[in-house]
Protein backbone atom coordinates (compact mmCIF):
# COMPACT_ATOMS: atom_id res chain seq x y z
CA UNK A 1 -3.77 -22.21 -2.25
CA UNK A 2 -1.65 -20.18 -4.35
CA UNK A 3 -2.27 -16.97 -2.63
CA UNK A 4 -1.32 -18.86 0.94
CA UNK A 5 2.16 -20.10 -0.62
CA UNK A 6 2.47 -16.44 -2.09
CA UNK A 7 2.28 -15.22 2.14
CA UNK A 8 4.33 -18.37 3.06
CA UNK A 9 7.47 -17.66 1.02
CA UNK A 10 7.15 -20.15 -1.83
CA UNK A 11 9.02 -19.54 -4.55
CA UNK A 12 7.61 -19.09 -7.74
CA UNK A 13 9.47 -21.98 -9.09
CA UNK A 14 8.29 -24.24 -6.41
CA UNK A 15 4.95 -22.54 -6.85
CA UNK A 16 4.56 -23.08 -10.54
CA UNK A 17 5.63 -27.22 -9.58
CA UNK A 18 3.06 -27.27 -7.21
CA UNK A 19 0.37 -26.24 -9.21
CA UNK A 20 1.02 -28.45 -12.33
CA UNK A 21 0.82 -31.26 -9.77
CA UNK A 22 -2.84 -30.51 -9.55
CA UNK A 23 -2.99 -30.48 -13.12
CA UNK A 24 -3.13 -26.82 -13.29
CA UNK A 25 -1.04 -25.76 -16.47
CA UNK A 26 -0.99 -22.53 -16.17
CA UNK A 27 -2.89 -19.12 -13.96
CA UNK A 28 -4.24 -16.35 -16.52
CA UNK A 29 -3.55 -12.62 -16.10
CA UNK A 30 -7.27 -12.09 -14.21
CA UNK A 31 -6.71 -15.08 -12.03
CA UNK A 32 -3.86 -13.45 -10.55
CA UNK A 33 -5.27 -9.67 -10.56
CA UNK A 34 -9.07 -11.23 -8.54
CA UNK A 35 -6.02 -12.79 -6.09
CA UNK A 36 -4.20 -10.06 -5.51
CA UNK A 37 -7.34 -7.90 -5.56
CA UNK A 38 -8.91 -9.80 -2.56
CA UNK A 39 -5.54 -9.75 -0.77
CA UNK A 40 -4.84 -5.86 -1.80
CA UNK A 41 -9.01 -5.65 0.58
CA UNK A 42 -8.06 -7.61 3.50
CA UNK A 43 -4.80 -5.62 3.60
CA UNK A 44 -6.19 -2.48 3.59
CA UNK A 45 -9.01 -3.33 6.13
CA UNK A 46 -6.54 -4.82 8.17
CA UNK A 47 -4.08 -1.41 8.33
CA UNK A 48 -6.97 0.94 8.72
CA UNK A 49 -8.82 -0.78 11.22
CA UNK A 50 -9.76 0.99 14.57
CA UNK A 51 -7.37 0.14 17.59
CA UNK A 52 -10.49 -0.34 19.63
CA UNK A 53 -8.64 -3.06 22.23
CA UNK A 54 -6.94 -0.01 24.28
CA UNK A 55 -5.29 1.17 26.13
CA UNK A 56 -2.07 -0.08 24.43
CA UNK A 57 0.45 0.91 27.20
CA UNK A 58 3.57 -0.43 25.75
CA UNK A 59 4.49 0.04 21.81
CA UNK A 60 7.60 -0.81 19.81
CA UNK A 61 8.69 1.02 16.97
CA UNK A 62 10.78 0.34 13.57
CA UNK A 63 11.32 0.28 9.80
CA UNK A 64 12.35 -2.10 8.01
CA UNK A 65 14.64 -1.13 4.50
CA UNK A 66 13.07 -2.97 1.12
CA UNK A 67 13.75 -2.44 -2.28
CA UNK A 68 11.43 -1.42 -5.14
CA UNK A 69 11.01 -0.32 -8.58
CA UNK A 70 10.06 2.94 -9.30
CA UNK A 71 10.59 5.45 -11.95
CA UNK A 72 12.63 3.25 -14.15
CA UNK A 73 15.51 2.52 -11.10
CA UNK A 74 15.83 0.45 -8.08
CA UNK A 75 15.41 2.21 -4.90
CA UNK A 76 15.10 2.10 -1.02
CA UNK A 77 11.91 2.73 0.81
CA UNK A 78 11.21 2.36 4.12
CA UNK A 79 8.66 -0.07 5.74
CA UNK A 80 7.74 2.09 9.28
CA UNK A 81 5.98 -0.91 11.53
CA UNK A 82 4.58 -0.27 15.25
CA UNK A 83 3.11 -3.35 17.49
CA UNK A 84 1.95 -2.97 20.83
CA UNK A 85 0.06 -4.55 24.14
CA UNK A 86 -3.55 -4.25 24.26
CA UNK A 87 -5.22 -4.09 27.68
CA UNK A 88 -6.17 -7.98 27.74
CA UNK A 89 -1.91 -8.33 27.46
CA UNK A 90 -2.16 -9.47 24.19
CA UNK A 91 0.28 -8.24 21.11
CA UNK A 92 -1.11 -6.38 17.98
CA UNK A 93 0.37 -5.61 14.68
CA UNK A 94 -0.96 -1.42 14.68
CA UNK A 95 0.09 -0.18 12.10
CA UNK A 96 2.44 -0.80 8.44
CA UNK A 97 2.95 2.15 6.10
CA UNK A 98 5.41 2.31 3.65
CA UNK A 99 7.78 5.83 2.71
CA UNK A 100 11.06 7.42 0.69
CA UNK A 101 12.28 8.35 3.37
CA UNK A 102 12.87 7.19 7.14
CA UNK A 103 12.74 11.15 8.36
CA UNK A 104 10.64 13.45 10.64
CA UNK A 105 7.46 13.58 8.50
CA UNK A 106 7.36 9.65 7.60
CA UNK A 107 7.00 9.12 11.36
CA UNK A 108 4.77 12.01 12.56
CA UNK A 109 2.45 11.11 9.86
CA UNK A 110 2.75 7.52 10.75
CA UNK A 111 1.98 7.89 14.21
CA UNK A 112 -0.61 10.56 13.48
CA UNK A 113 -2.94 8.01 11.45
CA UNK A 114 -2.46 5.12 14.05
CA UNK A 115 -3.57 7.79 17.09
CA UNK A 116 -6.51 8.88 14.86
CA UNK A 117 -7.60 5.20 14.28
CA UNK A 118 -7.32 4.85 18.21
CA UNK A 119 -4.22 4.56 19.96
CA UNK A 120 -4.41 6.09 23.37
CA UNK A 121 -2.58 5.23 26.76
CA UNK A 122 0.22 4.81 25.83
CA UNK A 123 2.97 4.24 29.04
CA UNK A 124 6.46 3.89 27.04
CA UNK A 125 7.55 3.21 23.38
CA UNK A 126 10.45 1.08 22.42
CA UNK A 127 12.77 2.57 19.59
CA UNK A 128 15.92 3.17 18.37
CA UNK A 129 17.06 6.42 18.63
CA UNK A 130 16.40 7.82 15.21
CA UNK A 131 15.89 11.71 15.85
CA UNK A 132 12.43 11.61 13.57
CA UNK A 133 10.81 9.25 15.18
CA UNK A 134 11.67 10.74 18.76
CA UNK A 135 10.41 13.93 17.57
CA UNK A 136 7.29 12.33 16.71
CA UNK A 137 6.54 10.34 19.60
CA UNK A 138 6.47 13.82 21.00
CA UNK A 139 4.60 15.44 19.30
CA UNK A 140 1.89 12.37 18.58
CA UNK A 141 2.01 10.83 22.35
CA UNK A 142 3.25 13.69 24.49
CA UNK A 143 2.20 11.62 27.95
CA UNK A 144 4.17 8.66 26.56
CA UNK A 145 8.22 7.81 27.79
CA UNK A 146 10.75 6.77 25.48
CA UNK A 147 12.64 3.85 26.46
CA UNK A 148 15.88 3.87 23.80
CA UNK A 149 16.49 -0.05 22.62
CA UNK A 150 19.35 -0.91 25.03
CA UNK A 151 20.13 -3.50 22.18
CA UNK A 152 21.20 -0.69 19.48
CA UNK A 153 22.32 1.60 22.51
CA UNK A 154 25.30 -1.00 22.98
CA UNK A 155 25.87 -0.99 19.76
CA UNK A 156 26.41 3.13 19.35
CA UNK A 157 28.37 2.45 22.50
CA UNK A 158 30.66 0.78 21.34
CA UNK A 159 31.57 2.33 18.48
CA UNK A 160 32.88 4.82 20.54
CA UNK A 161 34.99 2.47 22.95
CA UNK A 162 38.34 1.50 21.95
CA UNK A 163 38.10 -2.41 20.86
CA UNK A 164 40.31 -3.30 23.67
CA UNK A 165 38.31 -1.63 26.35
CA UNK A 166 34.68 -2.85 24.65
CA UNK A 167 34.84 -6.32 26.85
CA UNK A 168 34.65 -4.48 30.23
CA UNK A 169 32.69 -1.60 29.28
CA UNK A 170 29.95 -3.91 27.86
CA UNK A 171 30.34 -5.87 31.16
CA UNK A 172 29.67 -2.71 33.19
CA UNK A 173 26.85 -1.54 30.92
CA UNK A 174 24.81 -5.23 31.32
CA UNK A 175 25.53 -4.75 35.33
CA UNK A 176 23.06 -2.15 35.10
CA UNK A 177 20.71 -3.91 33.69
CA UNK A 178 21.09 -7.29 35.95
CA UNK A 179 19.79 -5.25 39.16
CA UNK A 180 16.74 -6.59 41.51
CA UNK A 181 14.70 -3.03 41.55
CA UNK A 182 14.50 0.41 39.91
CA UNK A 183 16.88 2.27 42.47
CA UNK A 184 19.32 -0.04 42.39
CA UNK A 185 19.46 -0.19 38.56
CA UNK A 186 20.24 4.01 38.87
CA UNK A 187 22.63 3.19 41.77
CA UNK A 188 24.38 1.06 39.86
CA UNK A 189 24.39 3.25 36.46
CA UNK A 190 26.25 6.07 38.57
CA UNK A 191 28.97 3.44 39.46
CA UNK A 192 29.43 2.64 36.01
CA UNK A 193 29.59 6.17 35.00
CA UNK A 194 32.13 7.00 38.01
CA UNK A 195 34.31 3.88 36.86
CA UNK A 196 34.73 5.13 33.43
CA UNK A 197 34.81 8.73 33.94
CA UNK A 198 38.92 8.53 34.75
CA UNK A 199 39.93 6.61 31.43
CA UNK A 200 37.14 6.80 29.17
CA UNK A 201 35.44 10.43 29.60
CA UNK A 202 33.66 10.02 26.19
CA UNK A 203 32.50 6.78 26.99
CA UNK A 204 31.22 8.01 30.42
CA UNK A 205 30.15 11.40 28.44
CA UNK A 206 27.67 9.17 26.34
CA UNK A 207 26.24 7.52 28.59
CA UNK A 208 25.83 9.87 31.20
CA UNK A 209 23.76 11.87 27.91
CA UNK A 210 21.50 8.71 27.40
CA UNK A 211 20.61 7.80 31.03
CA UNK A 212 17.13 8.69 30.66
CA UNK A 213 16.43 7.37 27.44
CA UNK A 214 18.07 3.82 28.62
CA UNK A 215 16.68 3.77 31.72
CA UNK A 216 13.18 4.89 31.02
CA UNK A 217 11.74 1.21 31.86
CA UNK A 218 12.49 1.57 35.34
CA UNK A 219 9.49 2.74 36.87
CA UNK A 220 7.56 -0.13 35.68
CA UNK A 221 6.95 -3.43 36.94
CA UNK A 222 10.34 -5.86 37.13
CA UNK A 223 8.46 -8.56 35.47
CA UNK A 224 8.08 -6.76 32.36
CA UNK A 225 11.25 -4.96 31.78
CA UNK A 226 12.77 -7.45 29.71
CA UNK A 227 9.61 -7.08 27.18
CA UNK A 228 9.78 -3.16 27.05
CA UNK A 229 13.63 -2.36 27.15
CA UNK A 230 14.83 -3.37 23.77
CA UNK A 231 13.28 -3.65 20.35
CA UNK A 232 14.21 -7.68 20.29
CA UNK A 233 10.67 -8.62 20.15
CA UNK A 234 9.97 -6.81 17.27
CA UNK A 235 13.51 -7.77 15.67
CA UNK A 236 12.14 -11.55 15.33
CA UNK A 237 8.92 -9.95 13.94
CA UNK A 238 11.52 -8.41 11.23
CA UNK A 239 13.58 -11.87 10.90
CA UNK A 240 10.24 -13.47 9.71
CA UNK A 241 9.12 -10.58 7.24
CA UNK A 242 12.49 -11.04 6.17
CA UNK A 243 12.45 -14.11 5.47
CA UNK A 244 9.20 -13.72 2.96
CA UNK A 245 10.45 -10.61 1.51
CA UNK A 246 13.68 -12.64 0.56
CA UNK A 247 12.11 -14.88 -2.14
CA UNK A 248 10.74 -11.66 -3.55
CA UNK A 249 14.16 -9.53 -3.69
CA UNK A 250 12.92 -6.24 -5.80
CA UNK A 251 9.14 -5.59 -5.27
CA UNK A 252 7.92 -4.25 -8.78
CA UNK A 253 5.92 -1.28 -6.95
CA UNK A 254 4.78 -0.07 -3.39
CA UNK A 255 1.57 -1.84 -3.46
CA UNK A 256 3.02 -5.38 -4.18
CA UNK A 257 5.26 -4.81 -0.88
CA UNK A 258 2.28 -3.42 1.20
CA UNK A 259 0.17 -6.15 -0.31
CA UNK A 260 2.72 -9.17 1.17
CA UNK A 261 4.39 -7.55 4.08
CA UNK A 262 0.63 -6.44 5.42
CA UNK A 263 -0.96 -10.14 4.96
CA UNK A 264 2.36 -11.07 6.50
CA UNK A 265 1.33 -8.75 9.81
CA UNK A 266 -1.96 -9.75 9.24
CA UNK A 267 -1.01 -13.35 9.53
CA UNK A 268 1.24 -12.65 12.81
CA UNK A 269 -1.48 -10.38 14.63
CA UNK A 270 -4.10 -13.24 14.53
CA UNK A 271 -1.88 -15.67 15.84
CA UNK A 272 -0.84 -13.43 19.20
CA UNK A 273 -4.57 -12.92 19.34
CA UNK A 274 -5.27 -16.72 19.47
CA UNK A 275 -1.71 -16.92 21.89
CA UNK A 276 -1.25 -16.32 25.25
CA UNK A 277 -0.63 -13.04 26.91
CA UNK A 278 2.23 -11.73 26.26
CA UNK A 279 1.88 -9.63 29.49
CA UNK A 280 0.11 -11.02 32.37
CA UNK A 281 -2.89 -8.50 33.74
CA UNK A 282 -1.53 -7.83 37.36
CA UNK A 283 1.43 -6.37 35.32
CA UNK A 284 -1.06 -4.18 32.83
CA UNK A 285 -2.82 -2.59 35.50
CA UNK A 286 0.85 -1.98 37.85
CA UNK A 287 2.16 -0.57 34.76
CA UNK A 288 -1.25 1.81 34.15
CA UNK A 289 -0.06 3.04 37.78
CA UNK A 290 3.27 3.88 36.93
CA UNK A 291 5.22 7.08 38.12
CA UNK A 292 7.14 9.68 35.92
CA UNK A 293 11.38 7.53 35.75
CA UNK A 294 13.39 8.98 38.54
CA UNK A 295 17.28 9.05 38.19
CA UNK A 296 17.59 9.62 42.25
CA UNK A 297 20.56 7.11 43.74
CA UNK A 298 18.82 4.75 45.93
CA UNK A 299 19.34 1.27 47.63
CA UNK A 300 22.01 -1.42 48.15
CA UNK A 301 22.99 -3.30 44.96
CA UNK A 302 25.51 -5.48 44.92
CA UNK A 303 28.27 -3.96 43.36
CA UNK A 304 29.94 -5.25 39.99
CA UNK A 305 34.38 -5.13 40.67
CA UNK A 306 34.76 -1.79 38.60
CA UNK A 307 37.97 -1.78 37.20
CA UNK A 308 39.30 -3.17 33.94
């Protein structure tokens, strides 16, 4: 009981309530250490486990910034988190490991132990557009796309429009997005870019630069795009590890964070198991068929007005 309000966020105030109402006065030191022993096991089965449920064509990456103590200070570290769809549609946690720094080798080790426990197929990975991570999926997954989160796209976007103009360049940039089929989407996307070229060239600069990362989802299946072209999925998968990690505040060492954010994931990946797909079969196996993204200007869209 205590160890389940631990993973659901109880305070320890609350806790301490709770278990005096059982008539439990107080937990001694070995209580707690055979608790946090058996959940330090099932944690560490659970992150080392074989990814046997491949292919996992679609993965989303990200990290996740938590506090501990270490050395005698306070300081960052850097909680780097993948999920992804198995081949029966279904989401899995893959993999939780915990660094000083959210750089080059964090990731490329990261991704090296999840491909060694099994992760193969891989179609497209979801990501912001930290350069480490990109450089990674490259070197870890070279047949895999990288689709950049158009969510945190918009956002470096517009710190580079003028406040004024933000309204109808995000207008133009979600146009792209709101188009029946993959040529159309890239027939659209060079209207935008021709619209802004005359009084924002930086604007049109950037995106014209990011095309292919942003548009990466395109030669997949319609009905999945909104699952695989941001990281929003996996930002409500952050909200609710938040949300845990909250009550805590400073973790008193690595293992204590591993040990609740990883029964957290735990917790999460058995209920998508027991869910329903989150990506319906016909769409796994289109998606398995899936060309190399194109940027060639095709079809009839119908056109957003382009002018501010």
């Amino acid at each position: 009981m205590v160890a389940t309000c631990y993973l659901l966020g109880v305070s320890t105030r609350r806790m301490e309530k709770l278990v005096e109402s059982l008539g439990i006065t107080r937990l001694s030191k070995s209580q707690v250490s055979i608790m946090a022993r058996d959940l330090d096991e099932q944690v560490e089965a659970f992150r080392t486990r074989p990814l046997d449920a491949g292919p996992y064509p679609f993965v989303a990456a990200d990290a996740l910034v938590l506090k501990v103590r270490e050395g005698g200070r306070v300081a960052n570290v850097y909680a780097l988190l993948a999920t992804g769809v198995n081949a029966d549609g279904h989401r899995e946690i893959l993999g939780l490991q915990v660094t000083s720094a959210e750089d080059g080798a964090g990731w490329l080790g990261f991704f090296r132990d999840l491909t060694a426990r099994g992760l193969s197929g891989v179609k497209l990975v979801t990501s912001d557009a930290h350069a480490g991570l990109v450089a990674a999926l490259g070197a870890t997954l070279p047949g895999a796309s990288w689709q950049r989160c158009r969510t945190h796209y918009a956002a470096n976007l517009m710190s580079l429009t003028p406040k004024t103009s933000w309204p109808w360049v995000k207008t133009l940039l979600h146009s792209v997005y709101d188009q029946p089929d993959a040529d159309a989407v890239h027939a659209q996307f060079d209207r935008v870019i021709n619209a802004l070229e005359e009084k924002l060239p930086k604007v049109a600069d950037h995106l014209e630069a990011a095309r292919a990362d942003v548009l990466a989802f395109t030669p997949f299946p319609k009905g999945l795009w909104r699952q695989v072209w941001s990281n929003n999925p996996q930002e409500r998968l952050n909200r609710e590890i938040r949300r845990r990690t909250d009550v805590v505040g400073i973790f008193p060492d690595r293992n204590s964070l591993i040990r609740l954010v990883g029964a957290v994931l735990a917790e999460q990946h058995d209920d998508w198991i027991e869910a329903r797909r989150h990506l319906g079969l016909d769409l796994i196996q289109q998606a398995q068929a899936a060309g190399t993204p194109t940027t060639e200007e095709a079809g009839n869209p119908t056109e957003l007005a382009l002018s501010a």
